[in-house]
Protein backbone atom coordinates (compact mmCIF):
# COMPACT_ATOMS: atom_id res chain seq x y z
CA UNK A 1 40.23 -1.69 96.27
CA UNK A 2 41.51 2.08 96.06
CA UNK A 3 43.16 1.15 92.95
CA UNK A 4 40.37 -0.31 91.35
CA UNK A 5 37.85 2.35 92.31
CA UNK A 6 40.55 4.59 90.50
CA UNK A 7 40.23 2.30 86.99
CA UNK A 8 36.52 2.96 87.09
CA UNK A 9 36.90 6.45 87.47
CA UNK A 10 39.58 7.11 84.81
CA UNK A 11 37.80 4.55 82.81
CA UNK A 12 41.01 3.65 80.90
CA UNK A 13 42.17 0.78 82.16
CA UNK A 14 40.59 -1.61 80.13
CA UNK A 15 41.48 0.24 76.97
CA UNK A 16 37.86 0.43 76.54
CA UNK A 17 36.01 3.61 75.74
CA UNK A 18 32.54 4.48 75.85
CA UNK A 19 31.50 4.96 71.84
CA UNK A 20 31.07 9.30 70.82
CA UNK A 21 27.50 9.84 70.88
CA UNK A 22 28.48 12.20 67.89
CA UNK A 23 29.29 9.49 65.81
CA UNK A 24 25.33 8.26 65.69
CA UNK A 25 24.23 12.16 65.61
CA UNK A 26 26.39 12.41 62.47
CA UNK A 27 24.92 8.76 61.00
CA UNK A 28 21.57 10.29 60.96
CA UNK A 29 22.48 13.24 59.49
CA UNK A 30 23.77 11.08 56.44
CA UNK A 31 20.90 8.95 56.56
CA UNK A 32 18.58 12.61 55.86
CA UNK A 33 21.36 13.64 53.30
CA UNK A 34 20.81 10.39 51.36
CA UNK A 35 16.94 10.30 51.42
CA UNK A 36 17.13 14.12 50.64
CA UNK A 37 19.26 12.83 47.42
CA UNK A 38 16.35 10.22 46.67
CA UNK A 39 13.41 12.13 47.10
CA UNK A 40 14.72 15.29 45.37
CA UNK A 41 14.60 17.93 48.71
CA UNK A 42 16.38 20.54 48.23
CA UNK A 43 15.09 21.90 51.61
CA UNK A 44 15.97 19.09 53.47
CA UNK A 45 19.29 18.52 51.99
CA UNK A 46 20.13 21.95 52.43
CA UNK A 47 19.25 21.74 56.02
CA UNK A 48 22.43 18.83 56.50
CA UNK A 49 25.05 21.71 54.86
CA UNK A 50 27.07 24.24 56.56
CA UNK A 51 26.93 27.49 56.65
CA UNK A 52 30.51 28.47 54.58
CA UNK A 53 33.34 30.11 56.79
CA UNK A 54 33.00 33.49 55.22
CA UNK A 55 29.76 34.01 57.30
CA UNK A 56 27.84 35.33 54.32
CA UNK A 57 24.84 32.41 54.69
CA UNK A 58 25.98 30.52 51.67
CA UNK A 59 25.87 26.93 52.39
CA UNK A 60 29.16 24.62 51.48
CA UNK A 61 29.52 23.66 48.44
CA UNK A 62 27.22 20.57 47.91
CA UNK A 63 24.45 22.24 47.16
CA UNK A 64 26.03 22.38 43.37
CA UNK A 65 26.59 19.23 42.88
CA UNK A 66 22.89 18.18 44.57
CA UNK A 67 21.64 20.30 41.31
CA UNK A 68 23.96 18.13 39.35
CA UNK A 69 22.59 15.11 39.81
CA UNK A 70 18.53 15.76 39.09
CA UNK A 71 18.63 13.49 35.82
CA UNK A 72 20.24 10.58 37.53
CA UNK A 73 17.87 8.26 37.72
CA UNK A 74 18.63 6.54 41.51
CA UNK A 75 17.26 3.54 43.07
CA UNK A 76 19.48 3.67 46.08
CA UNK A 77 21.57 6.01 47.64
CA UNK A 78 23.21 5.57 51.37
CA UNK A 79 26.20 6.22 53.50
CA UNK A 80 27.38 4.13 56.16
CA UNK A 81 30.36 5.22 58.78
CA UNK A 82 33.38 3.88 58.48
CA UNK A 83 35.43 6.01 60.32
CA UNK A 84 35.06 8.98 62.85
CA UNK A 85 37.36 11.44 64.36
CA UNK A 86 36.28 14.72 66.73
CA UNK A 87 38.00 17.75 68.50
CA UNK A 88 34.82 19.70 69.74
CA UNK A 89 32.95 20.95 67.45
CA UNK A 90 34.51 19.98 64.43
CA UNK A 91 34.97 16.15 63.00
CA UNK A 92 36.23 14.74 60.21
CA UNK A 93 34.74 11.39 58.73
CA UNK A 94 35.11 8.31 56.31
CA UNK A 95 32.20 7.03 55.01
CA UNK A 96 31.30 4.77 52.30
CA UNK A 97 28.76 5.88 49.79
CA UNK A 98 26.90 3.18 47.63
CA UNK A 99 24.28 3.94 45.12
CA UNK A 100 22.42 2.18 42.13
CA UNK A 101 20.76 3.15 38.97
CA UNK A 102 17.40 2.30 38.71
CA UNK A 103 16.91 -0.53 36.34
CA UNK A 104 20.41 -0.88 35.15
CA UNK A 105 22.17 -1.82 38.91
CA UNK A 106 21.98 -5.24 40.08
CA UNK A 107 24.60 -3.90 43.02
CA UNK A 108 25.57 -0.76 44.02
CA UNK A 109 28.97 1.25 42.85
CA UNK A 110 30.58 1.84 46.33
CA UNK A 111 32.64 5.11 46.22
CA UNK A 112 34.64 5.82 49.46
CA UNK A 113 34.18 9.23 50.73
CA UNK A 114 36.16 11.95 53.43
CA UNK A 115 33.90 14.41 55.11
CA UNK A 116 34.61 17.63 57.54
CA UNK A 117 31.79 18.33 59.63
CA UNK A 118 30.89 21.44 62.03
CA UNK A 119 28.42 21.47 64.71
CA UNK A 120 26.36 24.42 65.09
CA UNK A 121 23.67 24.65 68.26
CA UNK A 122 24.47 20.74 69.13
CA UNK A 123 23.29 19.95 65.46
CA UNK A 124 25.95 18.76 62.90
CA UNK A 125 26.11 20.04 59.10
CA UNK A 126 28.63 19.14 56.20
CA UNK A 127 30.93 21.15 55.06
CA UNK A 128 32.36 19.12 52.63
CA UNK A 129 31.94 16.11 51.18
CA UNK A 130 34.83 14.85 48.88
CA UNK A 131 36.46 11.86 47.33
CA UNK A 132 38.71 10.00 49.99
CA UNK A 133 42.41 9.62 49.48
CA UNK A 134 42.88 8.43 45.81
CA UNK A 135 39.24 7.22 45.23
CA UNK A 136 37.44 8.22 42.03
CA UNK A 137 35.85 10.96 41.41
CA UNK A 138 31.88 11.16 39.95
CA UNK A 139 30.29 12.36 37.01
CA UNK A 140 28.31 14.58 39.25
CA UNK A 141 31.43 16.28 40.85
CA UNK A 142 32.31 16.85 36.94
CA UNK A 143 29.08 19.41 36.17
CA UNK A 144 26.06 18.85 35.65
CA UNK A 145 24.83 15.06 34.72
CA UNK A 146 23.21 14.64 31.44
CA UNK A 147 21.24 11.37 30.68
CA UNK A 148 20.13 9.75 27.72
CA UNK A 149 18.20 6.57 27.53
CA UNK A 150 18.38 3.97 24.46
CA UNK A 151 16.80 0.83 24.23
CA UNK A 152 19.46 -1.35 25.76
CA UNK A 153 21.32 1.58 27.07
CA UNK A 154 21.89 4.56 29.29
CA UNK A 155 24.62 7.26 28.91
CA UNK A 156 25.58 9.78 31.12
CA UNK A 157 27.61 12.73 30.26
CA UNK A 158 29.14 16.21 32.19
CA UNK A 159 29.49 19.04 29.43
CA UNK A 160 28.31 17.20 26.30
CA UNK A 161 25.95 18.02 24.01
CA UNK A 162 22.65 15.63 23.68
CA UNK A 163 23.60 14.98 20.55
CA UNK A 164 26.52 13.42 21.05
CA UNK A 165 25.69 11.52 24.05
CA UNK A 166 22.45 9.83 21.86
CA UNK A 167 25.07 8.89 19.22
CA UNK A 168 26.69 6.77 22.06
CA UNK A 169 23.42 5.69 23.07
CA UNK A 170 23.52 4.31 19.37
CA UNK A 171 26.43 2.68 19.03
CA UNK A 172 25.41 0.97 22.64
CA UNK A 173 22.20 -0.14 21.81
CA UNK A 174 23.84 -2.03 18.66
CA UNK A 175 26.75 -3.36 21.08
CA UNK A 176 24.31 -5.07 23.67
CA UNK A 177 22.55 -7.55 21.38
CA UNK A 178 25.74 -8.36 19.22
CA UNK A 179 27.20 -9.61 22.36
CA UNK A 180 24.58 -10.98 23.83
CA UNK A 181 24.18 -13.11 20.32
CA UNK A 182 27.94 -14.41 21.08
CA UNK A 183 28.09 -14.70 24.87
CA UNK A 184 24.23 -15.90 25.23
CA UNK A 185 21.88 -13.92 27.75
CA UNK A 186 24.19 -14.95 31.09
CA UNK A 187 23.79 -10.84 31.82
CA UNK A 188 21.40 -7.62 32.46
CA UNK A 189 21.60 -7.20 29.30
CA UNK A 190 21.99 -3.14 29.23
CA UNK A 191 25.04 -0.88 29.70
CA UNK A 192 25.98 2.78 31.54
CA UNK A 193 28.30 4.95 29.81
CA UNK A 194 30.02 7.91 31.34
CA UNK A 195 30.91 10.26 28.94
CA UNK A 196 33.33 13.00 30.59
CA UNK A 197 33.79 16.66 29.24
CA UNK A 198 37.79 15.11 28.68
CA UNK A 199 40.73 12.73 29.13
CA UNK A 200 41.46 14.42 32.36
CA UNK A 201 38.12 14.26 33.70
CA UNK A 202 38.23 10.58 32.77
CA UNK A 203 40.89 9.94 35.16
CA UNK A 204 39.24 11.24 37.72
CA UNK A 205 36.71 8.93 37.29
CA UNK A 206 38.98 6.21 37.05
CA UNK A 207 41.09 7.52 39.92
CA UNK A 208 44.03 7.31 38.09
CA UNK A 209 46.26 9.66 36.27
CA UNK A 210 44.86 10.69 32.90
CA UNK A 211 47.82 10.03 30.67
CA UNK A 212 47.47 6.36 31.58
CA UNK A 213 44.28 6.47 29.03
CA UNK A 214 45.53 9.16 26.38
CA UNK A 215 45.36 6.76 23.70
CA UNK A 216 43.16 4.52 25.24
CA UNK A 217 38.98 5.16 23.73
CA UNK A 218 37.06 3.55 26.79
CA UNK A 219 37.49 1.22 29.56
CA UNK A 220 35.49 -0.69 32.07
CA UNK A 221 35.33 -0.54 35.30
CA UNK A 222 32.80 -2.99 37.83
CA UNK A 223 32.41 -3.24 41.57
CA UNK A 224 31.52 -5.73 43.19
CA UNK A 225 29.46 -4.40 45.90
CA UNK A 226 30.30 -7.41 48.33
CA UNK A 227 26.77 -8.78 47.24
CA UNK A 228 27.84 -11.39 45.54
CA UNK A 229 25.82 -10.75 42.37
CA UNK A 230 26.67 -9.20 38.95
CA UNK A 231 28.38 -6.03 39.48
CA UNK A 232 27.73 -2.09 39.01
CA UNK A 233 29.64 -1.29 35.83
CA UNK A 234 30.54 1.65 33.96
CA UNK A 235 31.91 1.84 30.58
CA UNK A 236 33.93 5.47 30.65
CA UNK A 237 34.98 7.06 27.53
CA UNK A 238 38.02 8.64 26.47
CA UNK A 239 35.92 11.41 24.49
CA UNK A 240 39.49 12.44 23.05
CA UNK A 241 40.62 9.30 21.61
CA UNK A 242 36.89 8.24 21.19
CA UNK A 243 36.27 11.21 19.33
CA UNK A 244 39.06 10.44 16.53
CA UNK A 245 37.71 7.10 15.44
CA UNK A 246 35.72 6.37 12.33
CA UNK A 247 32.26 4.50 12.52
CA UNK A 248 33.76 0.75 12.54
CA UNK A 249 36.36 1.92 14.92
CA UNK A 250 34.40 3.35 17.59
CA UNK A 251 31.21 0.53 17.36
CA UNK A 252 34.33 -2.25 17.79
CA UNK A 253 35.13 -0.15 21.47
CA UNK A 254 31.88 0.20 22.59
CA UNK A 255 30.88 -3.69 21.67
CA UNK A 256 34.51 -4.75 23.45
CA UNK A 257 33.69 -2.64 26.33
CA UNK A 258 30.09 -3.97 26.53
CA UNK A 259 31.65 -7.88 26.37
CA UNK A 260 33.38 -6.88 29.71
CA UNK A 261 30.25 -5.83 31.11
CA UNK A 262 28.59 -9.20 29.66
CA UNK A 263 31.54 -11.03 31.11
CA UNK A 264 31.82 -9.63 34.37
CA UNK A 265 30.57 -12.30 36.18
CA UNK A 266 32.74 -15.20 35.39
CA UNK A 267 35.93 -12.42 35.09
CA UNK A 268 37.64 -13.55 37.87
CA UNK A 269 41.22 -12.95 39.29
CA UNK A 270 41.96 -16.27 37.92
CA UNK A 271 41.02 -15.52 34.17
CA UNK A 272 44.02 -13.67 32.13
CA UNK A 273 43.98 -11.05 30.10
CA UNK A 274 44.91 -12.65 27.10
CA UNK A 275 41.43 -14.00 27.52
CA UNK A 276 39.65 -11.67 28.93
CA UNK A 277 40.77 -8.93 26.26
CA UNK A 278 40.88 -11.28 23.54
CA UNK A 279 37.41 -12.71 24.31
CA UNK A 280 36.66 -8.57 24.01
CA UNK A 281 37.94 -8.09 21.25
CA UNK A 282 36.27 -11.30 19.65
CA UNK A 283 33.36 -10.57 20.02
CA UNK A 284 33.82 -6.75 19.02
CA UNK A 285 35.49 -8.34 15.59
CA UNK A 286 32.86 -11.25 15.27
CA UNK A 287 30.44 -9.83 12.50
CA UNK A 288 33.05 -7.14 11.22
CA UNK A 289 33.57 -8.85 7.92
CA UNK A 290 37.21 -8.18 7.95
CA UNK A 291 40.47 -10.54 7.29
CA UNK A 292 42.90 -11.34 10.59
CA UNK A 293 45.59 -9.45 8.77
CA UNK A 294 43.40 -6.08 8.83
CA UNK A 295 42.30 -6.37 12.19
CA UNK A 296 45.94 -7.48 13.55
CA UNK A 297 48.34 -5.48 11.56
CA UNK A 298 51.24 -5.43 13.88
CA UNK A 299 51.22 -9.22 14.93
CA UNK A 300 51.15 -9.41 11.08
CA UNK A 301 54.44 -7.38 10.65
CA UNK A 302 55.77 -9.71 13.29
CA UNK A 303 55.01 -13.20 11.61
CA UNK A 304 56.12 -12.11 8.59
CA UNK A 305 59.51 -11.01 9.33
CA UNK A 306 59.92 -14.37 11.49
CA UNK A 307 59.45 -13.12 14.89
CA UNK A 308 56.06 -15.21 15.91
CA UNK A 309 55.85 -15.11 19.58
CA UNK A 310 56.75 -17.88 21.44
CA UNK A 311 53.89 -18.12 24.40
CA UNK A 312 50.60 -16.26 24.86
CA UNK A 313 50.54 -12.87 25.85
CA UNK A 314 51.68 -12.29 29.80
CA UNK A 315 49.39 -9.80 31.53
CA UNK A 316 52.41 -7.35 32.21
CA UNK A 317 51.92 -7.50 28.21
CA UNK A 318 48.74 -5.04 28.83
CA UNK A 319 49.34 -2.71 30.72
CA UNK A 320 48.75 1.11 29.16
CA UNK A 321 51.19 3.96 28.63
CA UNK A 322 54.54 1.26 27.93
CA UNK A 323 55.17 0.28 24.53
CA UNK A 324 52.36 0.79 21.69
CA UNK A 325 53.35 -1.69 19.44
CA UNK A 326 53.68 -4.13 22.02
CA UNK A 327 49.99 -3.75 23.61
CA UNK A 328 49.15 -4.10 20.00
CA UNK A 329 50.55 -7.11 19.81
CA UNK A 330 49.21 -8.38 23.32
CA UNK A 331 45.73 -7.68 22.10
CA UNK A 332 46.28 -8.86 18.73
CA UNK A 333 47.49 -12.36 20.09
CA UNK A 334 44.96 -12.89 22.23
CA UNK A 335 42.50 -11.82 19.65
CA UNK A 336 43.51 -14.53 17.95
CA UNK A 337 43.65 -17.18 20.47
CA UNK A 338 39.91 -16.50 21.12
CA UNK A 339 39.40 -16.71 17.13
CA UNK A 340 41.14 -20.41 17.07
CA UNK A 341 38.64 -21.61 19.93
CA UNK A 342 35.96 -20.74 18.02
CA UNK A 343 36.89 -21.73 14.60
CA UNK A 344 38.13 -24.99 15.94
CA UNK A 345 36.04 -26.09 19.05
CA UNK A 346 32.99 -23.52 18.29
CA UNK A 347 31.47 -20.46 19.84
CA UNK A 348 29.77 -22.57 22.90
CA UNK A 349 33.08 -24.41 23.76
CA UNK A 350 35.02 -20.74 23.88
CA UNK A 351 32.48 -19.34 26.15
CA UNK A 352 32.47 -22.20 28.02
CA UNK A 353 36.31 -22.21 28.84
CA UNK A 354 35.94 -18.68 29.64
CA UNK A 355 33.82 -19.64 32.42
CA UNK A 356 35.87 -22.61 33.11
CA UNK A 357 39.05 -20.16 33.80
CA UNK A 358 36.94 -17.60 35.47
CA UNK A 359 35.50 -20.58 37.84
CA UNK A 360 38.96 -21.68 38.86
CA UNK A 361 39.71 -20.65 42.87
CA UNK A 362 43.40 -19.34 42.00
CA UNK A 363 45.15 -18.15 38.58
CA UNK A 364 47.52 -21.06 38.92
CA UNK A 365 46.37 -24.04 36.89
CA UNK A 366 42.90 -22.36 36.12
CA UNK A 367 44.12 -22.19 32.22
CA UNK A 368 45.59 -25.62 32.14
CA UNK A 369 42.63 -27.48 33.58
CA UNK A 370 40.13 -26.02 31.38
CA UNK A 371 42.48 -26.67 28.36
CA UNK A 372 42.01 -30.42 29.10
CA UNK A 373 38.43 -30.55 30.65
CA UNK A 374 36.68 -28.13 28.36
CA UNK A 375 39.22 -28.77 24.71
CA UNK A 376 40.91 -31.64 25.52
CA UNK A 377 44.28 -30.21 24.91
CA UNK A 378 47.41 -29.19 27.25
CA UNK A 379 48.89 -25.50 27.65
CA UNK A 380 52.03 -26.68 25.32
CA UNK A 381 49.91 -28.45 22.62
CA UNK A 382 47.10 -25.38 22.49
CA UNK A 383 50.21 -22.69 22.08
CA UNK A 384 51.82 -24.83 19.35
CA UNK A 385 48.76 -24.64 17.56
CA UNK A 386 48.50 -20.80 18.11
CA UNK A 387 51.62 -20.58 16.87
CA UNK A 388 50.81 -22.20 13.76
CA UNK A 389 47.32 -20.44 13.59
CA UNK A 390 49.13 -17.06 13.77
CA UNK A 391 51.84 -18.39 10.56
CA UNK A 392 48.29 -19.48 8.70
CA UNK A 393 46.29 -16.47 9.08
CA UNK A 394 49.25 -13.73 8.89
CA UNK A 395 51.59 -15.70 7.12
């Protein structure tokens, strides 16, 4: 009995303790932050920031990037707990932050954040509110957010000029209906493009190191959002490789970028790249008016000195900052795969494959079975025919 009284009174023999009240008192605090963000109060979001270190009744930080983000339009904006840690009047704090843009979200972009917190006469304020570990930065940490609306379109830039960001919004608003006249209207329809001051400021919203994308004009990035529908994406430009392109060049990247948008949904870890890019670039290429041997000039160089490759690309074929002339050629060749569906089985029968492969539960016989249900044809009969289409159209 003695011994037992003595569990209950060290309460730790269960392993069990009672949950830190703190944790809710700093939830709620969070919850104000966020509908301070929504509404536009400055007062009340002010009133959830510490008072800086030096003691000179600045507030931390936040405030800044609270000013940054007044022409974001937000439908959503909320932070939910996911980990807490306190020595007295201090804590630290994971939390996940998930936000949509009004009427271009179907889900929210999740962005996992680390905050220190003080408390101050029993009430707790933020101090600082950063990206956790190697997450991504966002545009509004950047400077101040800039937005321009187009028709089918909105682009949002840090430290551009309006009117560069409304010749994005351009070349956008002619990318959405050129894919949705290939890929059908499966999608929202509309696109968000982040336009960042520079190539280093684009890896930090890709949370990667910038030199990955130095030659690299835009990429896509989509989050799921664990809802299960189509997913937040963001098409974010290199603005210094972007910058260097001529008129055809830079409408081709936006329209590619804005197929991986279209595509998102069916983009599954079962679908390749060769597909995935190629079906990109096909329908960037699709009303460009241009031969195969312009729009694929290394795979060109390659068939015609004999050295036409002997299976489709492999995804380690893709991957940025190796060799140049080899991602050429990766792209390229699955261009072209994507180019033989259509020419051979028609537009409807490549989109539907793509959604075949995407469809699949596991990468491993995803291609294969929707060779034979949705063409009729078997992995080592379609890349003999690639092979040949590569010798006709580059030959």
């Amino acid at each position: 009995m003695a011994a037992a009284l003595a569990c209950v009174l060290l309460a730790g023999c269960s392993g069990n303790r009672a949950p830190d009240p703190a944790r809710a008192d700093v939830q709620r605090v969070l919850d104000r932050r966020a509908e301070a963000v929504l509404e536009r109060d400055e007062g009340v979001y002010r009133g959830t920031e510490a008072v800086t270190a030096e003691g000179d009744g600045q507030r931390a930080t936040g405030m800044a990037e609270f000013a940054n983000l007044e022409d974001l339009p937000l439908a959503s904006w909320t932070y939910r707990l996911t980990g807490f840690h306190r020595s007295g009047d201090r804590a630290t704090a994971e939390a996940e932050l998930r936000y949509r843009i009004r009427g271009y979200d179907r889900a929210p972009v999740t962005a996992a954040r680390a905050l220190v917190l003080t408390r101050d006469g029993g009430t707790w304020y933020v101090a600082s509110d950063e990206p956790a570990g190697k997450a991504a930065e966002q545009l509004w940490e950047q400077g101040t957010v800039q937005a321009v609306r187009g028709r089918h379109s909105l682009v949002l830039g840090a430290g551009r000029t309006d009117a560069e960001l409304r010749g994005y919004a351009e070349a956008a608003d002619r990318a959405v209906p050129e894919v949705s006249e290939a890929w059908g209207d499966d999608w929202a329809g509309r696109v968000v493009v982040l336009v960042p001051r520079s190539l280093d400021d684009m890896g930090g919203l890709l949370g990667a190191p910038a030199s990955r994308y130095r030659g690299i004009a835009a990429v896509t990035t989509g989050e799921t959002g664990g809802s299960g529908r189509a997913p937040a994406d963001r098409i974010v430009v290199n603005p210094d490789a972007y910058g260097v392109l001529g008129d055809f060049g830079a409408q081709v990247v936006l329209t590619h970028e804005t197929a991986h948008v279209a595509t998102r949904a069916h983009t599954t870890a079962a679908t390749p790249l060769w597909l995935s890019e190629g079906y990109a670039d096909w329908a960037g290429y699709r009303s460009a008016g241009r031969g195969a041997g312009d729009l694929a000039p290394e795979l060109r160089r390659e068939v015609r000195e004999g050295r036409v490759p002997d299976a489709l690309p492999e995804d380690a074929d893709f991957a940025f900052g190796g060799d140049a002339t080899g991602l050429a050629v990766a792209y390229e060749g699955g261009w072209l795969a994507c180019l033989m569906i259509a020419d051979r089985w028609g537009e409807d029968r490549l989109n539907a494959f793509y959604k075949a492969v995407g469809g699949h539960e596991k990468r491993a016989g995803a291609v294969e079975e929707a060779l034979r249900d949705v063409l009729g044809t078997t992995p080592k009969r379609f890349t003999r025919e690639w092979r040949e289409y590569l010798r006709s159209r580059l030959g």
